[in-house]
N, C-alpha and C. Protein backbone atom coordinates (compact mmCIF):
# COMPACT_ATOMS: atom_id res chain seq x y z
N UNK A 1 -58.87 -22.23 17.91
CA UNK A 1 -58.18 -21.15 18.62
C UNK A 1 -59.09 -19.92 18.69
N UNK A 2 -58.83 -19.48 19.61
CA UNK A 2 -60.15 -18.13 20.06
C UNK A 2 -59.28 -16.54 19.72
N UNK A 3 -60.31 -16.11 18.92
CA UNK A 3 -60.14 -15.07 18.37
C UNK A 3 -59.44 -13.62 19.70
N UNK A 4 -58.93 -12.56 19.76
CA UNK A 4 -59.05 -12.06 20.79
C UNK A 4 -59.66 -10.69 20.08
N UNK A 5 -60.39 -9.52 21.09
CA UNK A 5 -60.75 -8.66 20.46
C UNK A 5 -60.05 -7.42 21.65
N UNK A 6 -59.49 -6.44 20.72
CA UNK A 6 -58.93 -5.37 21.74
C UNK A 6 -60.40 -4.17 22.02
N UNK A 7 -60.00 -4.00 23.36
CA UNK A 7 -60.90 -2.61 24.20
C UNK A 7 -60.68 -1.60 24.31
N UNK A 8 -60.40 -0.46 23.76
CA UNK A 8 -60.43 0.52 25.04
C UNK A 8 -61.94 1.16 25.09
N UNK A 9 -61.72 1.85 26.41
CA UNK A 9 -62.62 2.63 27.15
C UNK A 9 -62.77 3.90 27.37
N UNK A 10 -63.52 4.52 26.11
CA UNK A 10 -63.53 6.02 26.26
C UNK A 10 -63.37 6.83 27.52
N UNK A 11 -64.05 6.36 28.15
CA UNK A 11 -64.38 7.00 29.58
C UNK A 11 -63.55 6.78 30.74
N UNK A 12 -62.06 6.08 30.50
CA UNK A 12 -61.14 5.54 31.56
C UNK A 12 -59.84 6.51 30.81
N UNK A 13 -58.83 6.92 31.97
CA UNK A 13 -57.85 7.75 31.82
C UNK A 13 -56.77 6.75 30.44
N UNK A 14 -56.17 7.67 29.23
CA UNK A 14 -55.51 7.02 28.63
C UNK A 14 -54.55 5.95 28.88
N UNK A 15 -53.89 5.06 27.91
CA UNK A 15 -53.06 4.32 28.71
C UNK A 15 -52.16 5.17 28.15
N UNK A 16 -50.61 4.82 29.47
CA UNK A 16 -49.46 5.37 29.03
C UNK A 16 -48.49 4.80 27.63
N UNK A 17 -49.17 4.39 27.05
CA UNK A 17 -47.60 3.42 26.62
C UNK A 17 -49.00 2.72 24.96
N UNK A 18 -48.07 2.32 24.33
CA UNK A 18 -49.33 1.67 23.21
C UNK A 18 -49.84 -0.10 23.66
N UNK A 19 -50.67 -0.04 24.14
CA UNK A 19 -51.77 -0.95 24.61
C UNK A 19 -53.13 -0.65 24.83
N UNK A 20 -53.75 -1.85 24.83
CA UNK A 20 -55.37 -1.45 24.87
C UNK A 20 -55.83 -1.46 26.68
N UNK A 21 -57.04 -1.11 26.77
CA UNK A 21 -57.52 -1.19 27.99
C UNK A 21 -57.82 -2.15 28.29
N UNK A 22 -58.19 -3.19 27.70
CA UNK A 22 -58.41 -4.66 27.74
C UNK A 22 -58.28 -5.60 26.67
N UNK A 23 -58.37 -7.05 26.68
CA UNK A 23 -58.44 -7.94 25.34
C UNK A 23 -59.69 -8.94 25.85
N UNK A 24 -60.34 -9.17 24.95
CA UNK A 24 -61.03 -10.13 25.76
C UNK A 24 -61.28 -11.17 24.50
N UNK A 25 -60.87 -12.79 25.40
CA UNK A 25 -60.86 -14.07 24.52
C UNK A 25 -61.99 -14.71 24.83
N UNK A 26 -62.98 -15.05 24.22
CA UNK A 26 -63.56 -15.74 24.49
C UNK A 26 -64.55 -15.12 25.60
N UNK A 27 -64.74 -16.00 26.94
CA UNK A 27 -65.32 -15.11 28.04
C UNK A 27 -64.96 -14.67 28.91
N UNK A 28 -63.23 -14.21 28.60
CA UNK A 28 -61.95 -14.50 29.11
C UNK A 28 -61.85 -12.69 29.24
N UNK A 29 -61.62 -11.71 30.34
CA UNK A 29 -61.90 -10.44 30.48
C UNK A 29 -60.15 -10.35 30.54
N UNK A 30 -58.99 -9.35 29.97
CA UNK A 30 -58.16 -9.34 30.66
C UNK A 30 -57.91 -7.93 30.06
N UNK A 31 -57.55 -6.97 31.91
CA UNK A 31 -57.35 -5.63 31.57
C UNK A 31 -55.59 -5.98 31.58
N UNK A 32 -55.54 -4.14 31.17
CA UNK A 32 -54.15 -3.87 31.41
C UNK A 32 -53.93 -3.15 32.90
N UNK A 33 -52.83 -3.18 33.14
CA UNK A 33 -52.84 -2.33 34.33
C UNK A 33 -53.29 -1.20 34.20
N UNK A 34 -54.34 -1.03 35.75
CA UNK A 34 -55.36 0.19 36.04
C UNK A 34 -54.66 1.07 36.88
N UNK A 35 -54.35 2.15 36.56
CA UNK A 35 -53.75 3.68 38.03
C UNK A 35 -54.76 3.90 37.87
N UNK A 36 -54.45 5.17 38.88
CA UNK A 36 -55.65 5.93 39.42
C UNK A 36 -55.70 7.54 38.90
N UNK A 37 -55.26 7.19 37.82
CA UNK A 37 -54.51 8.70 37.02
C UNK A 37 -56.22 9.11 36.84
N UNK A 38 -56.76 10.41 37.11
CA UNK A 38 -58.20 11.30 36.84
C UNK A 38 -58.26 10.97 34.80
N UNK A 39 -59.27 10.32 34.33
CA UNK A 39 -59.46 10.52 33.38
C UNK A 39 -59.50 11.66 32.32
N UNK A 40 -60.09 12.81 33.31
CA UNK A 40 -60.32 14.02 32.64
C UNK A 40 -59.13 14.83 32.72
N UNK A 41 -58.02 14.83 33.93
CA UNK A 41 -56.82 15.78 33.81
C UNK A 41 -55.75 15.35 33.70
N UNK A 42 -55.75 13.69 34.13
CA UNK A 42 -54.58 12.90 33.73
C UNK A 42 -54.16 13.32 35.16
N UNK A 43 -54.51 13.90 36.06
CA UNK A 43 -53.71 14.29 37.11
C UNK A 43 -54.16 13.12 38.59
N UNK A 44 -53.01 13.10 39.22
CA UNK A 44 -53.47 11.86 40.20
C UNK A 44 -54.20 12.02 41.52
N UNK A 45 -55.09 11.61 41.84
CA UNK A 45 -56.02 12.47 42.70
C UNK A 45 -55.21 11.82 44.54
N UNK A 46 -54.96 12.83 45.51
CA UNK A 46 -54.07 12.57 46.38
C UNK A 46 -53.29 13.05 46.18
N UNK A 47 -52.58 13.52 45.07
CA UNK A 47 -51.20 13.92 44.85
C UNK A 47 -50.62 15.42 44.28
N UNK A 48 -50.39 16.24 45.13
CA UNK A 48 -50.25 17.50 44.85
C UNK A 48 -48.55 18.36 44.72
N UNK A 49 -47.92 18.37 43.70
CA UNK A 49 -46.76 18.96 43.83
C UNK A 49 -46.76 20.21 44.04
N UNK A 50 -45.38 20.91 44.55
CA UNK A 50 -44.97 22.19 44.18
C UNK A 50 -44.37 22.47 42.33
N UNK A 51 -44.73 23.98 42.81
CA UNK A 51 -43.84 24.59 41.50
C UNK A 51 -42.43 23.74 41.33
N UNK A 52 -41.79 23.24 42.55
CA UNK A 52 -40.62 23.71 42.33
C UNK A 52 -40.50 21.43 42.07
N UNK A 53 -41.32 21.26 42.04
CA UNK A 53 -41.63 19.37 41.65
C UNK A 53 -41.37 18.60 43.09
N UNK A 54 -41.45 19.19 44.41
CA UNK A 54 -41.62 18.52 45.34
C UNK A 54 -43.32 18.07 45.88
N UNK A 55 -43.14 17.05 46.58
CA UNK A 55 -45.19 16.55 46.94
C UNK A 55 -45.63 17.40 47.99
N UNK A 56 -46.32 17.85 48.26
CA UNK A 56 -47.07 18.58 49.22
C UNK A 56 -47.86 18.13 50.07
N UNK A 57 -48.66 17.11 49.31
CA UNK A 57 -50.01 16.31 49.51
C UNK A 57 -49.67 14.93 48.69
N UNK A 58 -50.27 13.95 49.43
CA UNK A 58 -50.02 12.44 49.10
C UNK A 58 -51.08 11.74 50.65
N UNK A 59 -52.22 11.29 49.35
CA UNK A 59 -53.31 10.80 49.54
C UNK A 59 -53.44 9.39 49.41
N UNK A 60 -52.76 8.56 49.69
CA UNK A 60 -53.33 6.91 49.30
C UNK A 60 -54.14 6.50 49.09
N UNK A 61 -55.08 6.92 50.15
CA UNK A 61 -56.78 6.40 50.32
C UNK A 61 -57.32 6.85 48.83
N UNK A 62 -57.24 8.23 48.91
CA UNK A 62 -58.07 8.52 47.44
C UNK A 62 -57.15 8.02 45.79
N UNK A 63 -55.91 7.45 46.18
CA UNK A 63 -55.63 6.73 44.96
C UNK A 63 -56.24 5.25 44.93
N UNK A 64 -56.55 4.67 45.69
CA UNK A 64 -57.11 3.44 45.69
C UNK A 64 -58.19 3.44 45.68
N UNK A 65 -59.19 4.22 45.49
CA UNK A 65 -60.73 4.86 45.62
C UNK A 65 -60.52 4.69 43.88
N UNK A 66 -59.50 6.11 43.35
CA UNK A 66 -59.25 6.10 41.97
C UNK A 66 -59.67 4.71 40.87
N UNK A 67 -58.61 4.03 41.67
CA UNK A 67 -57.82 2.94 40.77
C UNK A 67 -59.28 2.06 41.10
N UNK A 68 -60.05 1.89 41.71
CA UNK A 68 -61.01 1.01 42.08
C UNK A 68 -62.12 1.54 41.03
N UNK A 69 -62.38 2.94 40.79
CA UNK A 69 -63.27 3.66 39.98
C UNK A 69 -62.80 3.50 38.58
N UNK A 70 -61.94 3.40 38.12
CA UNK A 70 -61.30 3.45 36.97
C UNK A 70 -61.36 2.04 36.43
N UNK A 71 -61.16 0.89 37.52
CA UNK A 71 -61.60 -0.82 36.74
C UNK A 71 -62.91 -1.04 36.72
N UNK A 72 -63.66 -0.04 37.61
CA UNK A 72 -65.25 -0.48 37.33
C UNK A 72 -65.74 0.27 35.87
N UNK A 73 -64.83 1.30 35.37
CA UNK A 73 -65.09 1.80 34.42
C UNK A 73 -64.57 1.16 32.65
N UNK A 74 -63.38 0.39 32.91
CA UNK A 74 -62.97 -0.52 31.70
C UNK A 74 -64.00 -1.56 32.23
N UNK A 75 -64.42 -2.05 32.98
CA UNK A 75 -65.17 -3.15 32.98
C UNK A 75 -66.12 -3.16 32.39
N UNK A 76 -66.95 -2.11 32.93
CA UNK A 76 -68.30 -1.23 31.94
C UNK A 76 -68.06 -1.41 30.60
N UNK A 77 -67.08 -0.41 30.24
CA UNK A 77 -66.70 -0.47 28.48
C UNK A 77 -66.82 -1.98 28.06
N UNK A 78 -66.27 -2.65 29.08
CA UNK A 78 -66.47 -4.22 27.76
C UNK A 78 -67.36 -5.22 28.30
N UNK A 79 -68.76 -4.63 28.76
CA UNK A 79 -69.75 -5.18 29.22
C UNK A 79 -69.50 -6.35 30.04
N UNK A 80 -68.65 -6.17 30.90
CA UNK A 80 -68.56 -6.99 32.23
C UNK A 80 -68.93 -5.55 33.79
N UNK A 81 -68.98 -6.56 34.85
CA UNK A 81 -68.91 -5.46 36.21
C UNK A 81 -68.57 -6.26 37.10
N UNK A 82 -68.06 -5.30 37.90
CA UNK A 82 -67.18 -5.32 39.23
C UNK A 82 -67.10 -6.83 39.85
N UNK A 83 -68.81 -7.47 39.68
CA UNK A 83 -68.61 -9.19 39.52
C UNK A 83 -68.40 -9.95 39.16
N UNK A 84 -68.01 -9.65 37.51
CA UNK A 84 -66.96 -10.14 37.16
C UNK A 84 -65.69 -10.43 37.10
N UNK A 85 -64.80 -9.63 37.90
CA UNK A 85 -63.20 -10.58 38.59
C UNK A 85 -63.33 -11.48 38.69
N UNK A 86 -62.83 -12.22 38.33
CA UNK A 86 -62.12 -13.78 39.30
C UNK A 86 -60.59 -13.36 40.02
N UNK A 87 -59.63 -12.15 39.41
CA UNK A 87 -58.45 -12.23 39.98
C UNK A 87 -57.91 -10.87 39.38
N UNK A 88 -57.11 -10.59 41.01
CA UNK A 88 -56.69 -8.99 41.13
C UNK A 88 -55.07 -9.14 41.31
N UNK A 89 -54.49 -8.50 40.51
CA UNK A 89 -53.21 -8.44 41.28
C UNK A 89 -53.16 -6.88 41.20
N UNK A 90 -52.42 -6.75 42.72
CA UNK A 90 -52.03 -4.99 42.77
C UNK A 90 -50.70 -5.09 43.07
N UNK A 91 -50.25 -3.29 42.54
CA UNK A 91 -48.71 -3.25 42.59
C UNK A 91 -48.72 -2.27 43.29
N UNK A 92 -48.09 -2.44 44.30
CA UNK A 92 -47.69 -0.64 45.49
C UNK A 92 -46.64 -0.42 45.40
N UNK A 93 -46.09 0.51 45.86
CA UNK A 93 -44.78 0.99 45.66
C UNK A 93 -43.94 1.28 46.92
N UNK A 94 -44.77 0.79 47.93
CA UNK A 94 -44.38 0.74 48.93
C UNK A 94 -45.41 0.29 50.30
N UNK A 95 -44.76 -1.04 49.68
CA UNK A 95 -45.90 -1.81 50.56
C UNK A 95 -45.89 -1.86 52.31
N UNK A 96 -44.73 -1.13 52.32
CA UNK A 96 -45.02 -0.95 54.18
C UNK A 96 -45.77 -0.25 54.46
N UNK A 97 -45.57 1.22 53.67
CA UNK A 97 -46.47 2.37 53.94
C UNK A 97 -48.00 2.27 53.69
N UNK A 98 -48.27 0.89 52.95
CA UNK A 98 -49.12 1.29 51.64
C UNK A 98 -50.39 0.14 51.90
N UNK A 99 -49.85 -0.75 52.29
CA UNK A 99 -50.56 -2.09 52.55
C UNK A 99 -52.15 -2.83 53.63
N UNK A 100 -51.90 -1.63 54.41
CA UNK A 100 -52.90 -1.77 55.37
C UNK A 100 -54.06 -0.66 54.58
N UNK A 101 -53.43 0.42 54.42
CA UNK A 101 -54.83 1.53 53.84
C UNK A 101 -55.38 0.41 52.48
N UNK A 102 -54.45 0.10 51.80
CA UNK A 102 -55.14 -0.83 50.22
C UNK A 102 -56.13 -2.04 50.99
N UNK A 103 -55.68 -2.62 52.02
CA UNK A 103 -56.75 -3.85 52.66
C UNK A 103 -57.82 -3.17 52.79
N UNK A 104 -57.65 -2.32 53.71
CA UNK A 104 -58.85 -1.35 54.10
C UNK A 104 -60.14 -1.02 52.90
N UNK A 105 -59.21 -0.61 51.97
CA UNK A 105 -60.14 -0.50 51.15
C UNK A 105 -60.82 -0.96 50.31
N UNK A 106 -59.51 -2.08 50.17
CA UNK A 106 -60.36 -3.22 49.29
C UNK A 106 -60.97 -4.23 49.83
N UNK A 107 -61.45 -4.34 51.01
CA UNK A 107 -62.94 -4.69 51.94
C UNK A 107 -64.15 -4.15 51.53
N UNK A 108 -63.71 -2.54 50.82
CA UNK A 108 -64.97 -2.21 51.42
C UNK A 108 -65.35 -2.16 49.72
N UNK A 109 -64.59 -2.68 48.38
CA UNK A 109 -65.14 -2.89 47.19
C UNK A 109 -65.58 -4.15 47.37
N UNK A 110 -64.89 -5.29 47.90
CA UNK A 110 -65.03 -6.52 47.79
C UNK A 110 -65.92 -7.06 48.45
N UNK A 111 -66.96 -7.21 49.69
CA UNK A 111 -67.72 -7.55 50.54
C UNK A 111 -68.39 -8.93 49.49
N UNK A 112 -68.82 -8.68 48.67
CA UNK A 112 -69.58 -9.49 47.68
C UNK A 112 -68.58 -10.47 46.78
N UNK A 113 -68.39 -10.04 46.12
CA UNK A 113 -67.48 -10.81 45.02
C UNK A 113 -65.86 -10.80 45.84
N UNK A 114 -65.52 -12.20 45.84
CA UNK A 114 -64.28 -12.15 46.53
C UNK A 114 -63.35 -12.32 45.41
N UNK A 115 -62.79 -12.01 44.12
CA UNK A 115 -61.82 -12.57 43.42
C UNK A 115 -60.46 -13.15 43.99
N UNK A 116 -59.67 -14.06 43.64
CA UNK A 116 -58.45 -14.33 43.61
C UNK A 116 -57.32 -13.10 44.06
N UNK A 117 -56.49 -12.40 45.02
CA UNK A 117 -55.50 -11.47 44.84
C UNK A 117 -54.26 -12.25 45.02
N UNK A 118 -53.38 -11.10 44.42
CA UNK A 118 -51.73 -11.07 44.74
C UNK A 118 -51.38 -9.41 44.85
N UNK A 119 -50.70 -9.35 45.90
CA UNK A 119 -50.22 -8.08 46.17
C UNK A 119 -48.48 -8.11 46.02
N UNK A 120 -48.22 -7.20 45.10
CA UNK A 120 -46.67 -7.49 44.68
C UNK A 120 -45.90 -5.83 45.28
N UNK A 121 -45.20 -5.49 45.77
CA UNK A 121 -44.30 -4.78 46.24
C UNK A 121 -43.56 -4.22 45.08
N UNK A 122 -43.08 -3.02 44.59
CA UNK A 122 -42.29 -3.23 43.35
C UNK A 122 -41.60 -1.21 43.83
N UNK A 123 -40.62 -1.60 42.96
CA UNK A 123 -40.02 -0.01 43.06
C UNK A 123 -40.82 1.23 42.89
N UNK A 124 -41.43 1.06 41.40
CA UNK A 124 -42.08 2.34 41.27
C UNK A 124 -42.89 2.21 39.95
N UNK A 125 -43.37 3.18 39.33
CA UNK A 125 -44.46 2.59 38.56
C UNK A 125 -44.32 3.71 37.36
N UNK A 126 -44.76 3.76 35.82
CA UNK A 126 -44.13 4.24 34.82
C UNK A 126 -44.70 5.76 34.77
N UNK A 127 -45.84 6.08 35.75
CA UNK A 127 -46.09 7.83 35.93
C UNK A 127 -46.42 7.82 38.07
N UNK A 128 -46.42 8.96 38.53
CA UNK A 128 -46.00 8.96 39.68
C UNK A 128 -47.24 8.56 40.68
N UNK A 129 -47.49 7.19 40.20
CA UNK A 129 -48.53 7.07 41.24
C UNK A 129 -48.22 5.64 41.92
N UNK A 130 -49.01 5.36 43.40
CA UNK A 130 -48.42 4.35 44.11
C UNK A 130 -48.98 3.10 44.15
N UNK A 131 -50.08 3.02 43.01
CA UNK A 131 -50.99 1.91 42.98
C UNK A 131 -51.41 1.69 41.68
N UNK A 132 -51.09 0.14 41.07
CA UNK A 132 -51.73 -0.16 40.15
C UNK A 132 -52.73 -1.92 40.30
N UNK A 133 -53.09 -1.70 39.09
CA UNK A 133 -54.19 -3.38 39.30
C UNK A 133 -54.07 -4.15 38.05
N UNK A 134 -53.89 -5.05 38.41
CA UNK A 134 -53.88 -6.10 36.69
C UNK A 134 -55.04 -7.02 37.12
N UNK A 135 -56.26 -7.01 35.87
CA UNK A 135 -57.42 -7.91 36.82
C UNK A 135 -57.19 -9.06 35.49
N UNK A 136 -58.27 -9.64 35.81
CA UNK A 136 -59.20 -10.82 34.82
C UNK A 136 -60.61 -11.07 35.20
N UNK A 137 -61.15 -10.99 34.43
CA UNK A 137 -62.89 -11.32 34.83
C UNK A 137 -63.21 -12.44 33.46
N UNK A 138 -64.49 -12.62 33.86
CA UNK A 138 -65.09 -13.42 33.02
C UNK A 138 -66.40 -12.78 32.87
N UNK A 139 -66.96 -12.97 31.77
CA UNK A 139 -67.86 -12.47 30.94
C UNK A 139 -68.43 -13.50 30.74
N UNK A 140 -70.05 -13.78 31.08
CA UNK A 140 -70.97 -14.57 30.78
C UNK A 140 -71.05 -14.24 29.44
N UNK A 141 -71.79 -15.59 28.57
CA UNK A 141 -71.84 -15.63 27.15
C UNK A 141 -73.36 -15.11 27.05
């Protein structure tokens, strides 16, 4: 039976909740879900409230830019990269609105390495952002 070893990644925004940034078995890469929360302010880049807690500004493009910067960055931490995926699942929160800008963009990470996706639709997500990623990679020995 294969040992597992927990990750986190200094340099990637905290997680919300008690979990690691990754586990990895063997040559077996598996993150936790990635937002696009700014490492350094915790604040979500695209997304601008009022005083009074209404949105002002709501950026998609640059949350999926985020969330794309933020798995190349747990990847780093546990000496895998971006070619290492085999498989992406993303969660939007509103996949009508949401679905064509995320293709868009994830063309323009993916050109090279094609991993496995699933794109899941879901209500809403545990801090106020509209995109998350659950990957797996593999790690050469």
């Amino acid at each position: 039976m294969s040992t597992s070893k927990k990750i986190d990644a200094s340099k990637a925004p905290k997680p919300v909740g008690l979990y690691p940034h990754a586990r990895r078995v063997g040559n077996l890469l598996f993150l936790s879900g990635i937002g696009p929360r700014d490492p350094n302010t915790d604040g979500v880049p695209g997304l601008v409230q009022s005083k009074s807690g209404n949105y002002t500004e709501f950026d998609f493009e640059a949350q999926c830019h985020a969330v794309f910067q933020n798995v190349k960055t747990v990847l780093e931490a546990c000496g895998a990269s971006w070619d290492s995926l085999v498989d992406v699942t993303v969660f939007l929160t509103d996949m009508k609105r949401d679905f064509m800008t995320y293709n868009r963009v994830y063309a323009e990470y993916f050109k090279e390495n094609q991993p496995c996706r699933t794109t899941v639709g879901i209500d809403s997500l545990p801090t106020p952002i509209a995109i998350e990623l659950k990957c797996i990679a593999v790690i050469e020995e």
